[in-house]
Protein backbone atom coordinates (compact mmCIF):
# COMPACT_ATOMS: atom_id res chain seq x y z
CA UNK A 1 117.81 -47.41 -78.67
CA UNK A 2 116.09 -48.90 -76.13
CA UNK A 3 114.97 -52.15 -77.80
CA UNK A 4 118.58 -52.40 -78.93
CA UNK A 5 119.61 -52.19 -75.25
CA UNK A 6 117.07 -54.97 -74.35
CA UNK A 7 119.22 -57.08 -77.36
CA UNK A 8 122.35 -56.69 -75.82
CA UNK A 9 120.89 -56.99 -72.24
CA UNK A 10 119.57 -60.37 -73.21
CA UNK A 11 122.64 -61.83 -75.16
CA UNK A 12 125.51 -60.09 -72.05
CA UNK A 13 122.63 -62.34 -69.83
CA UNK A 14 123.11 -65.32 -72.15
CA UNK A 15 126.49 -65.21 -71.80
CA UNK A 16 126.88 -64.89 -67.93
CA UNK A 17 124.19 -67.49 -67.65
CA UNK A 18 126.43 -70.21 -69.90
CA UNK A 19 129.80 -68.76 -67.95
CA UNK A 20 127.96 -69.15 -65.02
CA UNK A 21 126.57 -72.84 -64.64
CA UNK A 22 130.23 -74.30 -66.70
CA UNK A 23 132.04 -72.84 -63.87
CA UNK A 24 129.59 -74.63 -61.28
CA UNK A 25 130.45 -77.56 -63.61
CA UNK A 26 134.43 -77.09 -64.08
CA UNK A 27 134.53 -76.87 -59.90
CA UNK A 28 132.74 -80.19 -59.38
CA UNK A 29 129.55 -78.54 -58.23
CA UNK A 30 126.61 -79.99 -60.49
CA UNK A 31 125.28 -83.24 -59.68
CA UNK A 32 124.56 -86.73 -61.03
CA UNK A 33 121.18 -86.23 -59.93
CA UNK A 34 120.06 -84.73 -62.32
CA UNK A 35 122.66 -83.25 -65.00
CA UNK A 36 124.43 -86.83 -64.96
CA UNK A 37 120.69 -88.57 -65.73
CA UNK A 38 120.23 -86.55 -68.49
CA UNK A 39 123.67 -86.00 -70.23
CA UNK A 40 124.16 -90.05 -69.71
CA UNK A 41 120.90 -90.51 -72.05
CA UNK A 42 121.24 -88.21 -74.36
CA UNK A 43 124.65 -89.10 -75.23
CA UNK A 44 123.23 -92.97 -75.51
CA UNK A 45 120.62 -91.62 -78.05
CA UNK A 46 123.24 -89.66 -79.79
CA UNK A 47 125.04 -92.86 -79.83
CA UNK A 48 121.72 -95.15 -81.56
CA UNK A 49 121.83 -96.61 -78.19
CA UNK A 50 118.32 -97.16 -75.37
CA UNK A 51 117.95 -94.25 -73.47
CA UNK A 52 118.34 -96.07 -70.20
CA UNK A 53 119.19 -94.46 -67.47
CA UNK A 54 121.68 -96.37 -64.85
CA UNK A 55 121.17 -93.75 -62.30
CA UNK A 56 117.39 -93.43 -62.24
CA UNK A 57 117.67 -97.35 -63.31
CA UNK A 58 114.61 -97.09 -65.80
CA UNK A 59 114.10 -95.68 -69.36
CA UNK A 60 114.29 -91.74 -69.37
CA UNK A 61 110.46 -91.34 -71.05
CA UNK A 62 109.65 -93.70 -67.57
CA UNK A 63 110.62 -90.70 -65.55
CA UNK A 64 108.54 -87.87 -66.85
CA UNK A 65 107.30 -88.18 -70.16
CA UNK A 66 109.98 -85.72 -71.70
CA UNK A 67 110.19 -86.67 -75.23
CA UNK A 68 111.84 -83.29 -75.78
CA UNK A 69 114.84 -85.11 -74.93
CA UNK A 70 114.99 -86.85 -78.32
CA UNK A 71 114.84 -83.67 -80.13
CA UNK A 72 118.14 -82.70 -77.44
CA UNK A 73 119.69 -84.88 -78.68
CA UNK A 74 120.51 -83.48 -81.78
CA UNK A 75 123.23 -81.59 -80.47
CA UNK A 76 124.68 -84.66 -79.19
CA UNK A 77 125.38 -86.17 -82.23
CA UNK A 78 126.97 -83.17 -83.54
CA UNK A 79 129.10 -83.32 -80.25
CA UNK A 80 128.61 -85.12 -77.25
CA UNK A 81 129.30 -82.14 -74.56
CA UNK A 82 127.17 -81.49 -71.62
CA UNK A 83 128.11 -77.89 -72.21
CA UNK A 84 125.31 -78.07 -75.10
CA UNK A 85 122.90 -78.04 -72.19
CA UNK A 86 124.43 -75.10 -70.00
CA UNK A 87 124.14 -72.94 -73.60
CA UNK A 88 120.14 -74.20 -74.20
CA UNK A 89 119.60 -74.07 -70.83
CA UNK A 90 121.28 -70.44 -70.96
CA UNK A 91 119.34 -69.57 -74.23
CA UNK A 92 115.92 -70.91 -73.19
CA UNK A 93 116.02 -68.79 -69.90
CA UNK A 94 116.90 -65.36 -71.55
CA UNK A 95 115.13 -65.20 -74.35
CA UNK A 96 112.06 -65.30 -72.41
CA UNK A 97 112.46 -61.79 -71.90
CA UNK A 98 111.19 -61.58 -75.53
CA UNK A 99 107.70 -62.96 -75.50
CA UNK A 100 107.27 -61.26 -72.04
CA UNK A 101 108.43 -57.81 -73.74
CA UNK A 102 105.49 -58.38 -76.65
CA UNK A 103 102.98 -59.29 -74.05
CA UNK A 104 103.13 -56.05 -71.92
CA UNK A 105 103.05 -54.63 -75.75
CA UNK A 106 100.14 -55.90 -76.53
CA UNK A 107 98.50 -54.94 -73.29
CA UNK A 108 99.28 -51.50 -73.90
CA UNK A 109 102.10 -50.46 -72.03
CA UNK A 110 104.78 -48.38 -73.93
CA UNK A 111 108.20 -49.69 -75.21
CA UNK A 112 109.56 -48.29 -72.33
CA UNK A 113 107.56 -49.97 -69.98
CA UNK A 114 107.55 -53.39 -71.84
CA UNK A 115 111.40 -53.22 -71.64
CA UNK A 116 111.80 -52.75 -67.85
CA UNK A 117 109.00 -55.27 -67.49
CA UNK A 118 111.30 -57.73 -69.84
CA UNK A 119 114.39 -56.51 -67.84
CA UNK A 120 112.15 -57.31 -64.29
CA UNK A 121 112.12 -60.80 -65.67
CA UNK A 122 115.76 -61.19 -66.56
CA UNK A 123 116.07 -60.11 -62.96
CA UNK A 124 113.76 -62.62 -61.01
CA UNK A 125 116.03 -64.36 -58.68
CA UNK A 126 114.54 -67.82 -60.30
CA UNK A 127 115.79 -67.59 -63.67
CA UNK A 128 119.46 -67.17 -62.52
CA UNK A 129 119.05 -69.80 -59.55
CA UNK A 130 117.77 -72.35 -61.84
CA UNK A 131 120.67 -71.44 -64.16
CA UNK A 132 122.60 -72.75 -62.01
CA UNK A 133 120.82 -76.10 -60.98
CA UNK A 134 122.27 -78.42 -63.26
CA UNK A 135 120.12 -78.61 -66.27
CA UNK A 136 115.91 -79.15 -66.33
CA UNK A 137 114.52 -79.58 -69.59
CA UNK A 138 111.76 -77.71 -67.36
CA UNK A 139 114.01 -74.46 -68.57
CA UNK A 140 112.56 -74.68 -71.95
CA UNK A 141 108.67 -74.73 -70.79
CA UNK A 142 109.51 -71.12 -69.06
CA UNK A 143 109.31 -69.32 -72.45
CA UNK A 144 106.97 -71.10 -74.06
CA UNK A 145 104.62 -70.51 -71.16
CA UNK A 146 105.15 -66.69 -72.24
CA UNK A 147 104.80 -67.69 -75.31
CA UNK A 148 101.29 -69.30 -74.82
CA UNK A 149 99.65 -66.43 -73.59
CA UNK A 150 100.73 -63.87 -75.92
CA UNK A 151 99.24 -66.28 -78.61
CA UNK A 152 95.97 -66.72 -77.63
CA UNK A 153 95.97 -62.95 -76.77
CA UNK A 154 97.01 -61.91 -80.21
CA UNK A 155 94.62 -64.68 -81.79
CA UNK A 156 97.56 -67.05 -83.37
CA UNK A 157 96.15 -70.73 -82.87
CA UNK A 158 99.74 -72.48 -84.57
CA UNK A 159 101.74 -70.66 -82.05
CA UNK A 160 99.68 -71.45 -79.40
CA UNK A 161 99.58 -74.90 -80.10
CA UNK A 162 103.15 -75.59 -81.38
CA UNK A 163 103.88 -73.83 -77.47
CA UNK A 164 101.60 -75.78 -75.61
CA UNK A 165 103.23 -79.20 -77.41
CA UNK A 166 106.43 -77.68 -76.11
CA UNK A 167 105.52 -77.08 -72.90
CA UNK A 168 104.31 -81.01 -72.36
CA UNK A 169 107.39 -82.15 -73.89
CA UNK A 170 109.33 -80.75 -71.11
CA UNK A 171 107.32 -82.41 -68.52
CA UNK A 172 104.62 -84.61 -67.80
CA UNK A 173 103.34 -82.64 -64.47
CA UNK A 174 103.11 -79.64 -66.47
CA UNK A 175 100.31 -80.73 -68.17
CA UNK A 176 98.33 -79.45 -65.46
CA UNK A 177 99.31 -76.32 -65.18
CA UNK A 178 98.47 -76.34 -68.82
CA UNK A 179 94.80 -77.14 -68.38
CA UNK A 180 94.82 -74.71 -65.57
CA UNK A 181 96.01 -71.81 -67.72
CA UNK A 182 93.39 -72.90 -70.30
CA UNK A 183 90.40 -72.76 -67.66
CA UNK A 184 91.90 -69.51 -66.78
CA UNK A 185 91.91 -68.08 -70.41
CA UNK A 186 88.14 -69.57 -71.11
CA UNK A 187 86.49 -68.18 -67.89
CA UNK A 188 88.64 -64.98 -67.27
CA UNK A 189 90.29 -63.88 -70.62
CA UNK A 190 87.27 -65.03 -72.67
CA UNK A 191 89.00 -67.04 -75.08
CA UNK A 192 87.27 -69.85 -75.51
CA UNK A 193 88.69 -71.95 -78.30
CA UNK A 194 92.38 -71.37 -76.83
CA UNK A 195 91.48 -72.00 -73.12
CA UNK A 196 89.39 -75.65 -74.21
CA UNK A 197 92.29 -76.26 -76.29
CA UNK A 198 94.69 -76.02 -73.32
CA UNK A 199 92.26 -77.95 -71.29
CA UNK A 200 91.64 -80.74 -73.53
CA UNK A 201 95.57 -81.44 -74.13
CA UNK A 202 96.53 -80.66 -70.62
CA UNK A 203 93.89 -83.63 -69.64
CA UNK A 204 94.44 -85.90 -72.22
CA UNK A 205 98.55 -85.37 -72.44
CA UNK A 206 98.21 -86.54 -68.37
CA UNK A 207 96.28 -89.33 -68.71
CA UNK A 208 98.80 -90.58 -71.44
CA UNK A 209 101.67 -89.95 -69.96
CA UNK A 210 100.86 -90.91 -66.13
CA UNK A 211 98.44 -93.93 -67.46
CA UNK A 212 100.55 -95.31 -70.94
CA UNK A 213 104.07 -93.76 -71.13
CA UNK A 214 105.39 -94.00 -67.63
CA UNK A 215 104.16 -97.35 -66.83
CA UNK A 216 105.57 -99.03 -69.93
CA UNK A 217 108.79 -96.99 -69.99
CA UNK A 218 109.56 -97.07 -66.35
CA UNK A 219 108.16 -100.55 -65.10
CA UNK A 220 107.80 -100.58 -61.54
CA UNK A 221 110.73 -98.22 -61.15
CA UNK A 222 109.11 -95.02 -62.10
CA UNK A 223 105.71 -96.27 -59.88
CA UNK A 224 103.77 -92.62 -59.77
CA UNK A 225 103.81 -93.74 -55.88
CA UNK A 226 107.94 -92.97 -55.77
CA UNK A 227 107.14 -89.16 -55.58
CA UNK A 228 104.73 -89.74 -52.32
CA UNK A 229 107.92 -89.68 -50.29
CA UNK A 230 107.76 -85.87 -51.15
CA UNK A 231 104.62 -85.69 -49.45
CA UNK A 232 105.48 -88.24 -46.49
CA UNK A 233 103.30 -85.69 -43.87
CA UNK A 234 100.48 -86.49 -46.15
CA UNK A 235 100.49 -90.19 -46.13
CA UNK A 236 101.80 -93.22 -47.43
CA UNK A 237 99.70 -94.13 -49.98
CA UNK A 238 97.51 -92.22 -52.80
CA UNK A 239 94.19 -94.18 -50.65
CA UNK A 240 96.16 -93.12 -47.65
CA UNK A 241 96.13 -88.85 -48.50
CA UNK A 242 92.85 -88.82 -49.71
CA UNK A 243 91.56 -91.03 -46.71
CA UNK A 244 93.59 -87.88 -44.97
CA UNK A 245 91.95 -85.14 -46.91
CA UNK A 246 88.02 -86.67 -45.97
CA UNK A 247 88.75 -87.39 -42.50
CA UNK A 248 91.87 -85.72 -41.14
CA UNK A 249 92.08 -81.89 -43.24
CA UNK A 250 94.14 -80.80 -39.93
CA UNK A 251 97.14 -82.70 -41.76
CA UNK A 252 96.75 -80.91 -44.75
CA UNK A 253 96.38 -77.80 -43.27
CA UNK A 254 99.31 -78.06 -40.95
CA UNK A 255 101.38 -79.00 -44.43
CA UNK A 256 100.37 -75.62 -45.87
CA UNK A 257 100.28 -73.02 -43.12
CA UNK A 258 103.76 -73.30 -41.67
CA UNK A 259 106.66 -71.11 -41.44
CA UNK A 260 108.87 -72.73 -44.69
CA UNK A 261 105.86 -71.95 -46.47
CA UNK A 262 105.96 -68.15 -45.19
CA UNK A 263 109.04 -67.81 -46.30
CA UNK A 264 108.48 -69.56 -49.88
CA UNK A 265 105.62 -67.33 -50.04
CA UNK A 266 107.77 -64.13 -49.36
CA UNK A 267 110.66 -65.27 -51.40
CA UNK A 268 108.36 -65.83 -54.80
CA UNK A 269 106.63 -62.34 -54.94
CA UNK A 270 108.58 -60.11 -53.37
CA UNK A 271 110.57 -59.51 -56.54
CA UNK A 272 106.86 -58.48 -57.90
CA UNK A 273 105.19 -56.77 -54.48
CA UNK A 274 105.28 -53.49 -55.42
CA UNK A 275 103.68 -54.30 -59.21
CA UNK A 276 100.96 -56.41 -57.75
CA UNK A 277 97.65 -55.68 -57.02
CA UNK A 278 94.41 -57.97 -55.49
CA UNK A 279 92.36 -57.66 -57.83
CA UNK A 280 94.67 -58.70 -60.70
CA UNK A 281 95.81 -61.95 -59.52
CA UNK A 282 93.52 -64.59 -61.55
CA UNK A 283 96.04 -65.17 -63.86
CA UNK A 284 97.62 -67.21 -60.93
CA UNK A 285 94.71 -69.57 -61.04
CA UNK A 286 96.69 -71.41 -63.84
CA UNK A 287 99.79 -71.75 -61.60
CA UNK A 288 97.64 -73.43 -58.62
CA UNK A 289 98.34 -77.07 -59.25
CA UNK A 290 102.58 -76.65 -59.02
CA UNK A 291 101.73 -73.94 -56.53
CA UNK A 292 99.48 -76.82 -54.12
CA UNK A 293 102.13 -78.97 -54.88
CA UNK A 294 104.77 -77.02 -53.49
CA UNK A 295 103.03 -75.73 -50.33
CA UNK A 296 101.94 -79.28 -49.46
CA UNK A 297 105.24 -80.98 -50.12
CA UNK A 298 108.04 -81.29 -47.12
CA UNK A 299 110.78 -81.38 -49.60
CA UNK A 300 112.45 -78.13 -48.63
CA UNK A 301 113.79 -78.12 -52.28
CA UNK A 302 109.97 -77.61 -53.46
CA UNK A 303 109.86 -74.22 -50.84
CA UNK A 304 112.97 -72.02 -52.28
CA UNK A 305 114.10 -69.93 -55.25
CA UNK A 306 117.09 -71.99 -56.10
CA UNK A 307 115.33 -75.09 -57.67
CA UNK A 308 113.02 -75.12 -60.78
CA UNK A 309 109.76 -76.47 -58.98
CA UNK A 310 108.86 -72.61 -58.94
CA UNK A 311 108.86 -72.03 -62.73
CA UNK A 312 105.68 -72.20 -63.90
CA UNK A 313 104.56 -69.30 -61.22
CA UNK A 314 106.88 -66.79 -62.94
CA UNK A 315 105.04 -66.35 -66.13
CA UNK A 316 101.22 -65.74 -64.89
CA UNK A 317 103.38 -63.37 -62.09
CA UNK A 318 104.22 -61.47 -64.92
CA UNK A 319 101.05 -61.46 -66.49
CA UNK A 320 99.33 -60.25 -63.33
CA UNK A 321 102.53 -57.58 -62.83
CA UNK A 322 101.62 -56.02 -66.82
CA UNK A 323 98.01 -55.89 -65.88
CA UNK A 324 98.50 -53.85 -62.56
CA UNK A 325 101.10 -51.66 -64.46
CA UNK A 326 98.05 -50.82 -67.53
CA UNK A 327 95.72 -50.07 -64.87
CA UNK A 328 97.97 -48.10 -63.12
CA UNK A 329 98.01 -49.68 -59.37
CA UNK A 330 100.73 -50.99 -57.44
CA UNK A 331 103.16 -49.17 -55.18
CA UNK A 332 105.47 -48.12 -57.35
CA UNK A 333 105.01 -46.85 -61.05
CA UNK A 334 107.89 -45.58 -62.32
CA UNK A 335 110.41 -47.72 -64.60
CA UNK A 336 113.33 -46.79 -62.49
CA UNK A 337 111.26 -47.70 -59.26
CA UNK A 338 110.48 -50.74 -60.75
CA UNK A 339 113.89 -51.66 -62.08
CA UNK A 340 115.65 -50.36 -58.49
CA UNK A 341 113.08 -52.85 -56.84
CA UNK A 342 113.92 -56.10 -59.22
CA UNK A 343 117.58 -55.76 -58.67
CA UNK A 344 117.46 -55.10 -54.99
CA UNK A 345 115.54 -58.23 -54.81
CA UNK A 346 118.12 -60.13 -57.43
CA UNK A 347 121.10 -59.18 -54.75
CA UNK A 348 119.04 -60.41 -51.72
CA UNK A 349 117.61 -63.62 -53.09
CA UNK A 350 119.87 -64.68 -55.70
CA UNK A 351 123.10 -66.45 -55.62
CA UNK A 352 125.25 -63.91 -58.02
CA UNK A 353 126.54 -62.61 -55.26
CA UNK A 354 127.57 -66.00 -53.17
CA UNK A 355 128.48 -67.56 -56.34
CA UNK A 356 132.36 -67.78 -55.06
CA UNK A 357 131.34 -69.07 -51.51
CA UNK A 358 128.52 -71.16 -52.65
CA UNK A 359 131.18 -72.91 -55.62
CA UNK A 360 134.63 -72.06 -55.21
CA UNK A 361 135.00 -73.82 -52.00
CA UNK A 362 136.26 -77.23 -53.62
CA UNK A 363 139.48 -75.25 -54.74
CA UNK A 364 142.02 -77.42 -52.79
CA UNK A 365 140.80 -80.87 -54.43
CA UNK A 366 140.30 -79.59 -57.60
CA UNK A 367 143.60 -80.72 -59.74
CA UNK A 368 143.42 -84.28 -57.54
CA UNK A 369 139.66 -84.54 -58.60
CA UNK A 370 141.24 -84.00 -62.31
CA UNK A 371 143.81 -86.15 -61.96
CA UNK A 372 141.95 -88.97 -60.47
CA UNK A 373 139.14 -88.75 -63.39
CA UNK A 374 142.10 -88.85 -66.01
CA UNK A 375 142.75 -92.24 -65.00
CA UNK A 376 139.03 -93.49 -65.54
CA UNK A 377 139.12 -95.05 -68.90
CA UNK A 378 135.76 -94.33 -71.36
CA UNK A 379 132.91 -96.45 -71.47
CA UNK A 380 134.06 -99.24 -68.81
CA UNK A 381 131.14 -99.05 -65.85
CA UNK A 382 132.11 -97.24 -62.31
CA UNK A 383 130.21 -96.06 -59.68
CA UNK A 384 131.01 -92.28 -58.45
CA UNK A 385 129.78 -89.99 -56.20
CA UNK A 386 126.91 -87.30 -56.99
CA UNK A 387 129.88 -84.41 -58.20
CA UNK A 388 132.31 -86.48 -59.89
CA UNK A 389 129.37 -88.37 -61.94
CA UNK A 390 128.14 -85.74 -64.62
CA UNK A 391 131.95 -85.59 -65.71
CA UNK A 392 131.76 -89.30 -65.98
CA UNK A 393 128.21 -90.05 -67.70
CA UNK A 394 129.18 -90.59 -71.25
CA UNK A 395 128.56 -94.65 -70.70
CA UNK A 396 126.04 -97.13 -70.84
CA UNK A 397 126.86 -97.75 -66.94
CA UNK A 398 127.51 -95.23 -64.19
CA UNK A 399 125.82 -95.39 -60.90
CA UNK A 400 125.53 -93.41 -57.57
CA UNK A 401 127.05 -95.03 -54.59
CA UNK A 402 123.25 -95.32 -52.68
CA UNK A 403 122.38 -97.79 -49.78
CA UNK A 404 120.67 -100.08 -52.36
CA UNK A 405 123.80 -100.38 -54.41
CA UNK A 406 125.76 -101.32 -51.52
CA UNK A 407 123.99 -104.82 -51.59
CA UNK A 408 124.67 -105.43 -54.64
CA UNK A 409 127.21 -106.77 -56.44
CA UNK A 410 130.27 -104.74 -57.25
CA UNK A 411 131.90 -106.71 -59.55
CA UNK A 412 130.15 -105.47 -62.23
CA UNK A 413 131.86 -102.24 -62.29
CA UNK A 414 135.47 -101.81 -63.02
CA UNK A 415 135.61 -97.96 -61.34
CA UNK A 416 134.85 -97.03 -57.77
CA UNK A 417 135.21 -92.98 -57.66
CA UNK A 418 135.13 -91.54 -54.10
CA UNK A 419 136.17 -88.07 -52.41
């Protein structure tokens, strides 16, 4: 019964997640930065056309290396729909309850215990927040992560490979974390041929991708240097932080110990406080680089629970949560504890509950934002603001009306789209 209830747990999930993010969509709430980048090129690779993307104004593989998106777009070519995306993205995110359920398994936790560990997951304020984000191809990493580390546990070297080639598909940056978890399974788990394996492609995939792919695909455009204005505290240059790191660590210091990083702190395990313990934390050592990353960054979008920069903490979290659970530390012990805990921490740091606030404000444009896209004919160029541009993104030219594009000239595009 109960693995049947996990089923229909994860497909009622499924289903609110896809009803979910399409409303965001239907009330003009997702964004041309990023669900219009990426529905623009895979519809142009659907279509045997470059994936070039007008927004970013570079070739999508110059951004971050995703080549998953060529396997995306598949679905395309059946149908060109962005909704494709909200149902992947929907899929991606709940079935990750299923790897997670077979890991606490195969630590030795019963059925019972795997299931409310699997139904803590569904529950992490994260995986509904990023839901609702637009679409990340990032989504599809979260599993597979899972995924990873039940392989090498259970000794299956094809799965863990075919998920680690997943997982750098998604994203160039997670490469790191990847060669991170593989130090931490070669010193700490003791799997040696899995954890140099992770190492070795996490190294090599970033060197490729930051050294070849990028550069060629994305020109000067997609410079590594654009995402330094993420760390502007830091310095201004890559010479300029680590000048800053030698001879001025007060900078770096003052980056991490600050109050928005309190409250990122207290936000990301407080859905798991009372299933943590101390002395079970090293499997967080593979979730240091996106974890320095954030803390260092002053992009408040890198600090919250709403944006998908926080990802690849959840699945070590829950590798560390299963490990205090066998051992039988933590606070509380119970399933029901447990479960109590997760939601209360879903209603208090999710946006579930502030979904009709958060989206449903728009209400009073929303048949004149209809209307006025009705009249925009398909495929001519326009320029449109960041909500009305994923509706508009099936063309070879769509662009955000930025301070650069005001310079330039206009009468290139035959649409101008403003609220």
């Amino acid at each position: 019964f109960e693995s049947y209830f996990l089923s229909l747990t994860i497909i009622v999930t499924i289903f609110i997640f896809f009803i979910s993010s399409s409303l965001r969509h239907l009330m003009f709430r997702s964004t041309g930065y990023d669900l219009g980048i990426f529905d623009q090129v895979l519809y142009l690779i659907a279509q045997g056309q470059s994936s070039f993307s007008s927004i970013l104004d570079f070739h999508i593989l110059g951004d971050h290396a995703a080549f998953i998106f060529y396997v995306l777009a598949f679905f395309y070519k059946i149908h060109p729909s962005v909704y494709w995306l909200f149902a992947i993205q929907a899929i991606a995110l709940a079935i990750g309850a299923i790897p997670t359920k077979y890991l606490a398994l195969d630590a030795g936790l019963k059925e019972s215990q795997a299931n409310t560990i699997a139904l803590a997951y569904l529950l992490y304020p994260v995986v509904f927040n990023l839901n609702l984000f637009d679409f990340h191809p990032d989504v599809l990493a979260l599993p597979a992560f899972i995924w990873a580390i039940l392989a090498a546990r259970i000794g299956s070297l094809w799965q863990f490979g075919a998920a680690i080639i997943l997982i750098l598909s998604c994203k160039a940056v997670f490469s790191l974390t990847v060669a991170a978890m593989g130090f931490w399974l070669l010193i700490f788990e003791k799997k040696r041929l899995y954890g140099n394996l992770a190492i070795g492609l996490g190294i090599a995939w970033f060197l490729v991708a930051t050294k070849i792919i990028i550069p060629f695909f994305g020109q000067d455009n997609a410079n590594l240097s654009r995402h330094l204005r993420r760390y502007a505290t830091l310095g201004t240059s890559f010479p300029d932080v680590i000048n800053n790191l030698i001879h001025h660590p007060q900078i770096f210091l003052a980056a991490i110990f600050n109050l928005p990083n309190i409250t990122y702190l207290i936000g990301l395990f407080f859905p798991f406080l009372i299933v943590l313990a101390p002395q079970y934390l090293t499997p967080l050592i593979s979730a240091i680089p996106a974890f320095a990353m954030n803390l260092l960054s002053s992009d408040v979008s890198q600090k919250d629970v709403i944006h998908q920069y926080s990802l690849p903490m959840l699945p070590f979290l829950l590798v560390a949560a299963i490990s205090t659970i066998v051992n039988r530390r933590g606070f509380f012990k119970t399933n029901r504890s447990i479960l109590i805990w997760s939601f209360g921490a879903f209603i208090i740091l999710s946006n579930f509950f502030h979904f009709d606030r958060l989206y449903f404000n728009s209400l009073d444009t929303w048949e004149a934002s209809k209307i006025a896209i009705a009249q925009i004919s398909p495929q001519d160029s326009l320029i449109a603001t960041n909500n009305f541009a994923p509706h508009l993104t099936h063309r070879k030219v769509v662009k955000l009306p930025t301070e650069d594009l005001a310079s330039s000239n206009l009468d290139e595009f035959k649409y101008i789209l403003l609220n």
